[in-house]
C-alpha atoms as a PDB file:
ATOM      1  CA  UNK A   1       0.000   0.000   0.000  1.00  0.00           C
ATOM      2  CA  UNK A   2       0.930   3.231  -0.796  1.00  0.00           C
ATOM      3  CA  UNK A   3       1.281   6.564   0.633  1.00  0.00           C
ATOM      4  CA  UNK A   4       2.161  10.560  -0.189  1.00  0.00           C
ATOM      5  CA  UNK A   5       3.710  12.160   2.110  1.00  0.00           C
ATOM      6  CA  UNK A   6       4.260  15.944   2.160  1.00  0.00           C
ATOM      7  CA  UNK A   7       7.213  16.974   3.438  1.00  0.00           C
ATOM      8  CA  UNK A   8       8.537  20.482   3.981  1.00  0.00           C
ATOM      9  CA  UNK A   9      12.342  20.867   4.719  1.00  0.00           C
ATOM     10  CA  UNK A  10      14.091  24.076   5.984  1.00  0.00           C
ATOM     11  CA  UNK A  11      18.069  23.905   5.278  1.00  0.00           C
ATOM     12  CA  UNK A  12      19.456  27.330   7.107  1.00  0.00           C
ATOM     13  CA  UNK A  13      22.830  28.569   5.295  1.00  0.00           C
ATOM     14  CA  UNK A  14      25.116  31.611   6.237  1.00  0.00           C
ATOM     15  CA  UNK A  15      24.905  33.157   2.570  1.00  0.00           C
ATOM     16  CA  UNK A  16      22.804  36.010   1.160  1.00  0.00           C
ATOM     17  CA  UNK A  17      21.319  36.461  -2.249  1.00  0.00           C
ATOM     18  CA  UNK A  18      20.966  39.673  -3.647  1.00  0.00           C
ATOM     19  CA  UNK A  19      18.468  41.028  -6.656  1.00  0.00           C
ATOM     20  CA  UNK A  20      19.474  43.333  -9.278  1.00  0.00           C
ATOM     21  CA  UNK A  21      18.022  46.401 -10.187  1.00  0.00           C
ATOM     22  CA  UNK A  22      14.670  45.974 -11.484  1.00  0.00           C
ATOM     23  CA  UNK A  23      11.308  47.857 -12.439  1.00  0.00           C
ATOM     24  CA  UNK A  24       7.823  48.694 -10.612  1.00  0.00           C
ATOM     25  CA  UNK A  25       6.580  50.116 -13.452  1.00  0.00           C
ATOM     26  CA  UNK A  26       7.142  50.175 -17.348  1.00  0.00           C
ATOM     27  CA  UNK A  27       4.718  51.402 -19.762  1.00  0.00           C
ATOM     28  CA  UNK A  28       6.086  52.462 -23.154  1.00  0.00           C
ATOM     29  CA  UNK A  29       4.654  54.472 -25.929  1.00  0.00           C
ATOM     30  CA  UNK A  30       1.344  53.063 -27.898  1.00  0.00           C
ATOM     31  CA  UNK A  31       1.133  53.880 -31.869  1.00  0.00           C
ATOM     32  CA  UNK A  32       0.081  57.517 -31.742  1.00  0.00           C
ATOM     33  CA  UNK A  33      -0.552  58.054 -28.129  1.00  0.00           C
ATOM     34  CA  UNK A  34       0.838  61.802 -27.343  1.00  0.00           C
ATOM     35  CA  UNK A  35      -0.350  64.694 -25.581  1.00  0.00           C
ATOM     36  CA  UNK A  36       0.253  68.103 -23.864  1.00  0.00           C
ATOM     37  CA  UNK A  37       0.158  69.213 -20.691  1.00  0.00           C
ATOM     38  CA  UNK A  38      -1.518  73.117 -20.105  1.00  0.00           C
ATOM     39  CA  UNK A  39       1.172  75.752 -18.759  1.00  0.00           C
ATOM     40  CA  UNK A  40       2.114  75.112 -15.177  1.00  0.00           C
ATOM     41  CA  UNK A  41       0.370  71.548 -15.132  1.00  0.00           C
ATOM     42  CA  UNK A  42       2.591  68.477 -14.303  1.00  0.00           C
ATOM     43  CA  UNK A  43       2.694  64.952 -16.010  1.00  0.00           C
ATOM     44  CA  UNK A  44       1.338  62.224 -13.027  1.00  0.00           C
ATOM     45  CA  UNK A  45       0.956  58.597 -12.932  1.00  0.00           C
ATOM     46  CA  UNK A  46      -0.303  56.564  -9.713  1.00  0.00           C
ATOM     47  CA  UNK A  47       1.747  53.350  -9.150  1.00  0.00           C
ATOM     48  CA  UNK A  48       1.440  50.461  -6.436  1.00  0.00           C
ATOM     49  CA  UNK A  49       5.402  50.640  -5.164  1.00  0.00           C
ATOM     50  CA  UNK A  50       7.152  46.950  -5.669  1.00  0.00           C
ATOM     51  CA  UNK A  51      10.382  48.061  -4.495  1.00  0.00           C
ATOM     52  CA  UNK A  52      12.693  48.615  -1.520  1.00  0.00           C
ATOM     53  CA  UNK A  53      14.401  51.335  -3.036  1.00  0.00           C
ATOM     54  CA  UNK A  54      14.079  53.743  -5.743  1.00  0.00           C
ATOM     55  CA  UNK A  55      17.063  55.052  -8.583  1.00  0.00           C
ATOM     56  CA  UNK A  56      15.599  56.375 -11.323  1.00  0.00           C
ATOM     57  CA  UNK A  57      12.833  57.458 -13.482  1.00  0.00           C
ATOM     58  CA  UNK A  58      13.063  57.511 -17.066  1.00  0.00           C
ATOM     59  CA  UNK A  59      10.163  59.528 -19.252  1.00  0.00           C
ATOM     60  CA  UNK A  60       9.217  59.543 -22.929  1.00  0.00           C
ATOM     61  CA  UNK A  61       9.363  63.658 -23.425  1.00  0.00           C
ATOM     62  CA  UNK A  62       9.206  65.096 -26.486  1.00  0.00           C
ATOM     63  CA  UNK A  63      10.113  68.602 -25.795  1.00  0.00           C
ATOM     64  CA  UNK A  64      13.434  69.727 -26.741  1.00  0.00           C
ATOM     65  CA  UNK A  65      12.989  72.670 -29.092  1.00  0.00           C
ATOM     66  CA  UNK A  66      12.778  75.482 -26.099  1.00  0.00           C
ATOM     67  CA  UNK A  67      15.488  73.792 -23.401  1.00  0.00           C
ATOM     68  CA  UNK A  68      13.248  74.254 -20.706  1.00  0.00           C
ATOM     69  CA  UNK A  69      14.391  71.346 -18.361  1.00  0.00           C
ATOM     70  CA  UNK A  70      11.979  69.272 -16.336  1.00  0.00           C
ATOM     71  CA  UNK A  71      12.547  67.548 -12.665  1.00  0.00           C
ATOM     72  CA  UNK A  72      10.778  64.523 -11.162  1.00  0.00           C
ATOM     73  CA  UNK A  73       9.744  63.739  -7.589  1.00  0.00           C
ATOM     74  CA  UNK A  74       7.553  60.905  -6.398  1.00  0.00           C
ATOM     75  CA  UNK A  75       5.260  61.207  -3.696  1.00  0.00           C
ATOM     76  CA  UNK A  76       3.022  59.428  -0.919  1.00  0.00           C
ATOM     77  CA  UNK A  77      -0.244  59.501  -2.578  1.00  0.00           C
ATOM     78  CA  UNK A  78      -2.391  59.894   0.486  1.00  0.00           C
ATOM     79  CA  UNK A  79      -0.122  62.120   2.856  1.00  0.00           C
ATOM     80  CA  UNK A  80       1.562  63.417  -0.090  1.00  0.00           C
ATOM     81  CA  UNK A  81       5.522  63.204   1.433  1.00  0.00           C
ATOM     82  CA  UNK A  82       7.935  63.251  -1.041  1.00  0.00           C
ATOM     83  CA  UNK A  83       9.920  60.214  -1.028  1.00  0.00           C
ATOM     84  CA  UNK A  84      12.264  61.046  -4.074  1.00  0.00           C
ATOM     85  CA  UNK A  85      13.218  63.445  -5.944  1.00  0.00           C
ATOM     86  CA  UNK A  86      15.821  64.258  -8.941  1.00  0.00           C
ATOM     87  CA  UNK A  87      17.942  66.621  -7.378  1.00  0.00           C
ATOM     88  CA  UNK A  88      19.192  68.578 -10.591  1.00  0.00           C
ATOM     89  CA  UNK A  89      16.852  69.697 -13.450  1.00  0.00           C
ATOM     90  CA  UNK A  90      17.189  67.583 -16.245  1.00  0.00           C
ATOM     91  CA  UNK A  91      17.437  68.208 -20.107  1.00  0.00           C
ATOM     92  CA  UNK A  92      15.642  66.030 -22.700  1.00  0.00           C
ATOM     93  CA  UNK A  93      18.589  66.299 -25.225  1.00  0.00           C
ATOM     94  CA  UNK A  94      16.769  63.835 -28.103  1.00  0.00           C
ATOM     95  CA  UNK A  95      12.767  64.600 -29.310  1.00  0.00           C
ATOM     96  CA  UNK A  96      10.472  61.895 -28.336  1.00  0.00           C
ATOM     97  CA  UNK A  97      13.323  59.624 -26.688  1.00  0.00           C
ATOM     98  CA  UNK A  98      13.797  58.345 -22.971  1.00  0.00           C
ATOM     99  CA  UNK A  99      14.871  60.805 -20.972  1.00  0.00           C
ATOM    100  CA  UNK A 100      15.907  60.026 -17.146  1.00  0.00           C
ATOM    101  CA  UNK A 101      16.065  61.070 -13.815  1.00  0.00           C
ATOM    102  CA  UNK A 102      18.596  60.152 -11.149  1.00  0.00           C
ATOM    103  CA  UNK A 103      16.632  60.061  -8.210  1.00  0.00           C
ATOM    104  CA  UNK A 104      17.363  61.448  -4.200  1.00  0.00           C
ATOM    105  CA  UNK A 105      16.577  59.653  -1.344  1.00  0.00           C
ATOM    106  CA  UNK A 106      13.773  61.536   1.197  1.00  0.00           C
ATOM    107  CA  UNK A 107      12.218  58.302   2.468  1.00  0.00           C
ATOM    108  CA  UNK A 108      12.124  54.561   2.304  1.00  0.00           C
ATOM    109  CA  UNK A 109       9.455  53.606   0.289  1.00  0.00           C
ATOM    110  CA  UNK A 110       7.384  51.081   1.030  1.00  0.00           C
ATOM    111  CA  UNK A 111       5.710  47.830  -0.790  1.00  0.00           C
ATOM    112  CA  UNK A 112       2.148  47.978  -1.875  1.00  0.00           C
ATOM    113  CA  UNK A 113       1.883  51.808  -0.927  1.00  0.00           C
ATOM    114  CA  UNK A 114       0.156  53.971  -3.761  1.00  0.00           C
ATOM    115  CA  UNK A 115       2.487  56.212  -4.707  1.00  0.00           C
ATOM    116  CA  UNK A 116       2.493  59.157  -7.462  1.00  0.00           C
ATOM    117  CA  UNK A 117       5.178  59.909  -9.897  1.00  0.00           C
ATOM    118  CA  UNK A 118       4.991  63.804 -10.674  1.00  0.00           C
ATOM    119  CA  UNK A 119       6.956  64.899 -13.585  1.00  0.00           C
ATOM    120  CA  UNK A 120       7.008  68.665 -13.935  1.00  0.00           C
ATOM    121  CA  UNK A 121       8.658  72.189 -15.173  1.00  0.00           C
ATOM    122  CA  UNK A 122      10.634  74.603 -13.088  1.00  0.00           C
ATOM    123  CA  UNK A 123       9.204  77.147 -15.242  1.00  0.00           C
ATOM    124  CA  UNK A 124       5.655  75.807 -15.647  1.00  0.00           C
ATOM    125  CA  UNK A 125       6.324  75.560 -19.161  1.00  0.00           C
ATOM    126  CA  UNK A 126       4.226  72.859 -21.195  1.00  0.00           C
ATOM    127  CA  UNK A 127       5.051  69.049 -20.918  1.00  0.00           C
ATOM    128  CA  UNK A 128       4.279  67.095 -24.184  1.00  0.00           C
ATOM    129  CA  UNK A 129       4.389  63.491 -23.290  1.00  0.00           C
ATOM    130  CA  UNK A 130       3.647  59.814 -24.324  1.00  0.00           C
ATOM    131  CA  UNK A 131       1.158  57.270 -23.216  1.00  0.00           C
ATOM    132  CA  UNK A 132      -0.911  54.265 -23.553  1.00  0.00           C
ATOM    133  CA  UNK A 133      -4.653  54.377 -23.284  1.00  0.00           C
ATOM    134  CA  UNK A 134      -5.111  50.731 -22.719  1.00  0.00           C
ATOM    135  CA  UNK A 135      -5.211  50.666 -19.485  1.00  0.00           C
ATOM    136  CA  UNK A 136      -1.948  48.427 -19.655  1.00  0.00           C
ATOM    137  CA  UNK A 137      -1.139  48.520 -16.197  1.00  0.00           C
ATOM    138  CA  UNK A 138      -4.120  47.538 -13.523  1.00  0.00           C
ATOM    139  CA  UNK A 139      -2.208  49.266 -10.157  1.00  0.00           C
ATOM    140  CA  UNK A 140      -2.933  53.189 -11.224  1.00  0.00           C
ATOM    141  CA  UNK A 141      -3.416  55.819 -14.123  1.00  0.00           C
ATOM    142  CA  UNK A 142      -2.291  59.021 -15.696  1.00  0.00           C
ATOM    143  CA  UNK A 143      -3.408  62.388 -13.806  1.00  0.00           C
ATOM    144  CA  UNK A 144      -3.127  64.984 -16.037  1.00  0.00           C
ATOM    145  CA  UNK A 145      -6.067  67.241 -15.699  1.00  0.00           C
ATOM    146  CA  UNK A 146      -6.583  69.593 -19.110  1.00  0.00           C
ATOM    147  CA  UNK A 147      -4.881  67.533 -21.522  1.00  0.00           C
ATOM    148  CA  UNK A 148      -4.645  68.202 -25.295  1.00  0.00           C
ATOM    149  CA  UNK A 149      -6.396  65.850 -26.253  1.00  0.00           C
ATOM    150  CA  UNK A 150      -8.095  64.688 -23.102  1.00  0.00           C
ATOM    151  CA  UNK A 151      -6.388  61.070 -21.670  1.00  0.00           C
ATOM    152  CA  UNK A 152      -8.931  58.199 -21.876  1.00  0.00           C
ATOM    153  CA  UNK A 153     -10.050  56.697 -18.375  1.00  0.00           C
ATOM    154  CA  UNK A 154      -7.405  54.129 -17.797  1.00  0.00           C
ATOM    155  CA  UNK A 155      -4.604  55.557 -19.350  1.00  0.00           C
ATOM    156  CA  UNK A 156      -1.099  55.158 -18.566  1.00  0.00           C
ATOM    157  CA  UNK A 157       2.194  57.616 -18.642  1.00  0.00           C
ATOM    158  CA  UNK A 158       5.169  56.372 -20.663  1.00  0.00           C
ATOM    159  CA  UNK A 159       7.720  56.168 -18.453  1.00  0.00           C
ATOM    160  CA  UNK A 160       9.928  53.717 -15.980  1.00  0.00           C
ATOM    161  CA  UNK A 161      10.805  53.671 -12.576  1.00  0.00           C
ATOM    162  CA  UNK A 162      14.123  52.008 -11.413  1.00  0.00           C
ATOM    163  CA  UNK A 163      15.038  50.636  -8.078  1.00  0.00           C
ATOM    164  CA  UNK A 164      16.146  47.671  -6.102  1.00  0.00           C
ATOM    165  CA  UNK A 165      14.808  44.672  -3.959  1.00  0.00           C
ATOM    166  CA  UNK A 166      17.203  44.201  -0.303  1.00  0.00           C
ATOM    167  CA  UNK A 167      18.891  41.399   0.184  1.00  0.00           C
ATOM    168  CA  UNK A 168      17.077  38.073   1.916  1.00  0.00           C
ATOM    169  CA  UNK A 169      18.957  35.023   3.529  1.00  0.00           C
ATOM    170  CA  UNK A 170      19.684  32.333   1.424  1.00  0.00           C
ATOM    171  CA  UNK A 171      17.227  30.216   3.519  1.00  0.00           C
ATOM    172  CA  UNK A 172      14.300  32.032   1.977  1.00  0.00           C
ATOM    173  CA  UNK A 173      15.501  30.445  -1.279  1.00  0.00           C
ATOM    174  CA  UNK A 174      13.786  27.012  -2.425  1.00  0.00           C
ATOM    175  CA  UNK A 175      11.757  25.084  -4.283  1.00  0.00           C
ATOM    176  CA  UNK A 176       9.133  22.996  -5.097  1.00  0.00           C
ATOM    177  CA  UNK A 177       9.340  19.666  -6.810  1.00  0.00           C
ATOM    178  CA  UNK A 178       8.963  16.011  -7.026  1.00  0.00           C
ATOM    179  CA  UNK A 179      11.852  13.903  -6.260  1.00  0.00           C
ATOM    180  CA  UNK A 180      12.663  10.894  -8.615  1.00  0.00           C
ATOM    181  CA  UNK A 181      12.417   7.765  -6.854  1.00  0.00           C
ATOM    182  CA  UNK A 182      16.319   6.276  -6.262  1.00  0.00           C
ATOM    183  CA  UNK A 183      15.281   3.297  -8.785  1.00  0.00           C
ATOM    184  CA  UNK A 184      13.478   5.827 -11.026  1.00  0.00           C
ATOM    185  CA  UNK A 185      14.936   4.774 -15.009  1.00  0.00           C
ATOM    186  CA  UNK A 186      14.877   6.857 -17.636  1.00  0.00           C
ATOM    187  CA  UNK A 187      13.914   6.460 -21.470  1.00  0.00           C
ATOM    188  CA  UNK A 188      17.396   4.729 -21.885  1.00  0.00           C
ATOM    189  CA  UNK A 189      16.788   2.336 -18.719  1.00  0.00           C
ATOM    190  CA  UNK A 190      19.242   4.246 -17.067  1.00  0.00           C
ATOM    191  CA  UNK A 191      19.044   5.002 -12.955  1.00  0.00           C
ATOM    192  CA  UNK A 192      20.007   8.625 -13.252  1.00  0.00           C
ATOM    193  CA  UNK A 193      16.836  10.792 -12.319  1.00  0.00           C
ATOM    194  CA  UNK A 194      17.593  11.355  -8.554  1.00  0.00           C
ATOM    195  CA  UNK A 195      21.327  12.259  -9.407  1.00  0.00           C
ATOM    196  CA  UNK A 196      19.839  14.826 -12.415  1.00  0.00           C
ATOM    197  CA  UNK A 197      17.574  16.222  -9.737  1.00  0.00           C
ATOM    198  CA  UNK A 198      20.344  16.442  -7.111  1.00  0.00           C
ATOM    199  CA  UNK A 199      22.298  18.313  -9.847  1.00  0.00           C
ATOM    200  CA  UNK A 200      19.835  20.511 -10.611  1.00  0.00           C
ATOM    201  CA  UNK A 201      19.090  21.878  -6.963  1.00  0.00           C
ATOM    202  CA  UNK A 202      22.310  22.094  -6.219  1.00  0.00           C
ATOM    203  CA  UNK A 203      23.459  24.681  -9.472  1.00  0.00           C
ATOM    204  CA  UNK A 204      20.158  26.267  -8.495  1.00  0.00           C
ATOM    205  CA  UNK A 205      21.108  27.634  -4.956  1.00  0.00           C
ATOM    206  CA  UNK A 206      17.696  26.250  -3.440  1.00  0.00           C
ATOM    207  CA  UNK A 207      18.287  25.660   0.357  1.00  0.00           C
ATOM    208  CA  UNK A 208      14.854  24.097   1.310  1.00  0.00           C
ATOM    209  CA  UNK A 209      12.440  22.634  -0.499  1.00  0.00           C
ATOM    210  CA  UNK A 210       8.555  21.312  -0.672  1.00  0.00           C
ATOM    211  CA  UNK A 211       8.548  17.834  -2.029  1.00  0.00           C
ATOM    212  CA  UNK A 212       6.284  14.826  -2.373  1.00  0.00           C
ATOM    213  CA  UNK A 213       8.028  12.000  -1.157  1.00  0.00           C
ATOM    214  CA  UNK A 214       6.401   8.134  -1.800  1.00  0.00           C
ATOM    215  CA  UNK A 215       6.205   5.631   0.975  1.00  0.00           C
ATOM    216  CA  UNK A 216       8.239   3.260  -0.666  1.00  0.00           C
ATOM    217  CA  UNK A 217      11.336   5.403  -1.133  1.00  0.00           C
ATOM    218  CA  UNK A 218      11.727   5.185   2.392  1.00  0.00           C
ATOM    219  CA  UNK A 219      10.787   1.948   3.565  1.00  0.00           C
ATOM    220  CA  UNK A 220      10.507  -0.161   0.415  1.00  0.00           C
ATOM    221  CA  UNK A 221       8.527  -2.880  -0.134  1.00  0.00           C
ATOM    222  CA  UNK A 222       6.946  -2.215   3.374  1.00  0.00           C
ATOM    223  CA  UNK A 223       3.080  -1.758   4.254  1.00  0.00           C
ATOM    224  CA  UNK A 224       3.591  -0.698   7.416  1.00  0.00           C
ATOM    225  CA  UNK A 225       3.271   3.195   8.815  1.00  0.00           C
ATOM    226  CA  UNK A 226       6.467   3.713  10.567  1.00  0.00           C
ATOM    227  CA  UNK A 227       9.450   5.314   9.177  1.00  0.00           C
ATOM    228  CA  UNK A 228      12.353   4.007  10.672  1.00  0.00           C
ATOM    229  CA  UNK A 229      14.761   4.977   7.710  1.00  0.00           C
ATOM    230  CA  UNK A 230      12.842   8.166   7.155  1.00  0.00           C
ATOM    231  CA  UNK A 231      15.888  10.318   8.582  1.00  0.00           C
ATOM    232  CA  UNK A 232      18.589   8.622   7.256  1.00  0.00           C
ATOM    233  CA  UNK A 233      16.320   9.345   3.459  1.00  0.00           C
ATOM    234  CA  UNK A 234      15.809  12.625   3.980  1.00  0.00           C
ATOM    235  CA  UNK A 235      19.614  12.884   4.958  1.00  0.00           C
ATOM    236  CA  UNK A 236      20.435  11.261   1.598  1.00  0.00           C
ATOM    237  CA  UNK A 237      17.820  13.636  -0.167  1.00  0.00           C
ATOM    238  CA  UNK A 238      19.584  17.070   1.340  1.00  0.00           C
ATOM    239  CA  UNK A 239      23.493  15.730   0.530  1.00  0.00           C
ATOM    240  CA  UNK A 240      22.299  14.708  -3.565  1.00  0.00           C
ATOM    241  CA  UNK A 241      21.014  18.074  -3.737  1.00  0.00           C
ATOM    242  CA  UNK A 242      23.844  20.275  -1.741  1.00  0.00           C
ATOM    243  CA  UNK A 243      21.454  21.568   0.568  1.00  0.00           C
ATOM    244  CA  UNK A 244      22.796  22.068   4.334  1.00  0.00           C
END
């Protein structure tokens, strides 16, 4: 007789894994989608923050021709505090190109928090700028009251906000999988599926893992429900995959 068992297995290391930089937001320009913002009006889009930190915020401007430049800051949607901010004014130096913002530090941001990305003119000058009217992204939308034309309901600002993710402990890395029994064969009759899957976890980094695990992988052969080899598997399961 048969059993699954369900096993969850925490292997604790001393390493850390770090993510790159990556994006909370990343809507680019749609076919003919352009506007232009009325004099002293700013360019806003509402986003649901993703990240630990913020770098950078990169717009789709296509105003060049009177050097004006334009800054960016991005604040707490409901108590309004800034959180960043691009210290220096910025050019646009190409016409309907990417143009970004190194961005300040005012306050840790913080995940799930609605927060809105203002993009604006020292001099109050016009902004034109690039969107999607879509509704391509389900988190927020464009706020940019007086448009020429008017923004559909739903629409999104072209632009991209940088940032990173902190570290975590290696132990909140893993995986979930089913484990080859240790007679398992192949489609060449070979007995190499555990040692493939051992391979695998181990050039993967995983250091705990979910698995189903069937009766007779640990006591083979045997009906009865007792495990008196269950440690000594689950030993042998951890040291084929490099997990500590």
């Amino acid at each position: 007789m048969r059993q699954i068992a369900l096993m969850t297995i925490l292997f604790v290391a001393g390493l850390t894994v770090a993510y790159g930089t990556t994006k909370s937001y990343d809507i680019v320009p749609y076919k003919g989608c352009v506007a232009q913002t009325p004099l002293n009006t700013p360019v806003s889009q509402y986003i649901r923050n993703t990240l630990d930190s913020l770098s950078a915020v990169s717009v789709w401007i296509g105003d060049t021709f009177d050097g004006e430049p334009y800054t960016v800051e991005v604040l707490d949607s409901a108590s309004t505090q800034r959180i960043a901010y691009s210290a220096q004014p910025v050019h646009a130096t190409k016409m309907w190109a990417w143009t970004e913002f190194p961005l300040t530090k005012d306050a840790d941001p913080v995940r799930g928090r609605t927060y809105k990305v203002v993009v604006s003119r020292p001099t109050g000058a016009a902004i034109s700028f690039a969107y999607c009217d879509t509704n391509p992204y389900k988190y927020g939308s464009a706020d940019v009251p007086g448009s020429t034309p008017p923004l559909p309901a739903g629409s999104d600002v072209a632009l991209r906000i940088c940032g990173l993710r902190d570290t975590i402990g290696s132990e909140l890395w893993g995986a979930t999988s089913i484990i080859p029994s240790y007679d398992a064969v192949n489609e060449q009759g070979d007995t190499v599926l555990r040692a493939n899957w051992g391979d695998s976890m181990r050039s993967s980094g995983a250091h705990w893992g979910t698995f189903y695990q069937q009766w007779d992988w640990t006591e083979y052969q045997n009906g009865a429900y007792w495990f008196d080899w269950f440690d000594s598997s689950v030993a042998s399961i951890a040291e084929s995959a490099g997990m500590e």
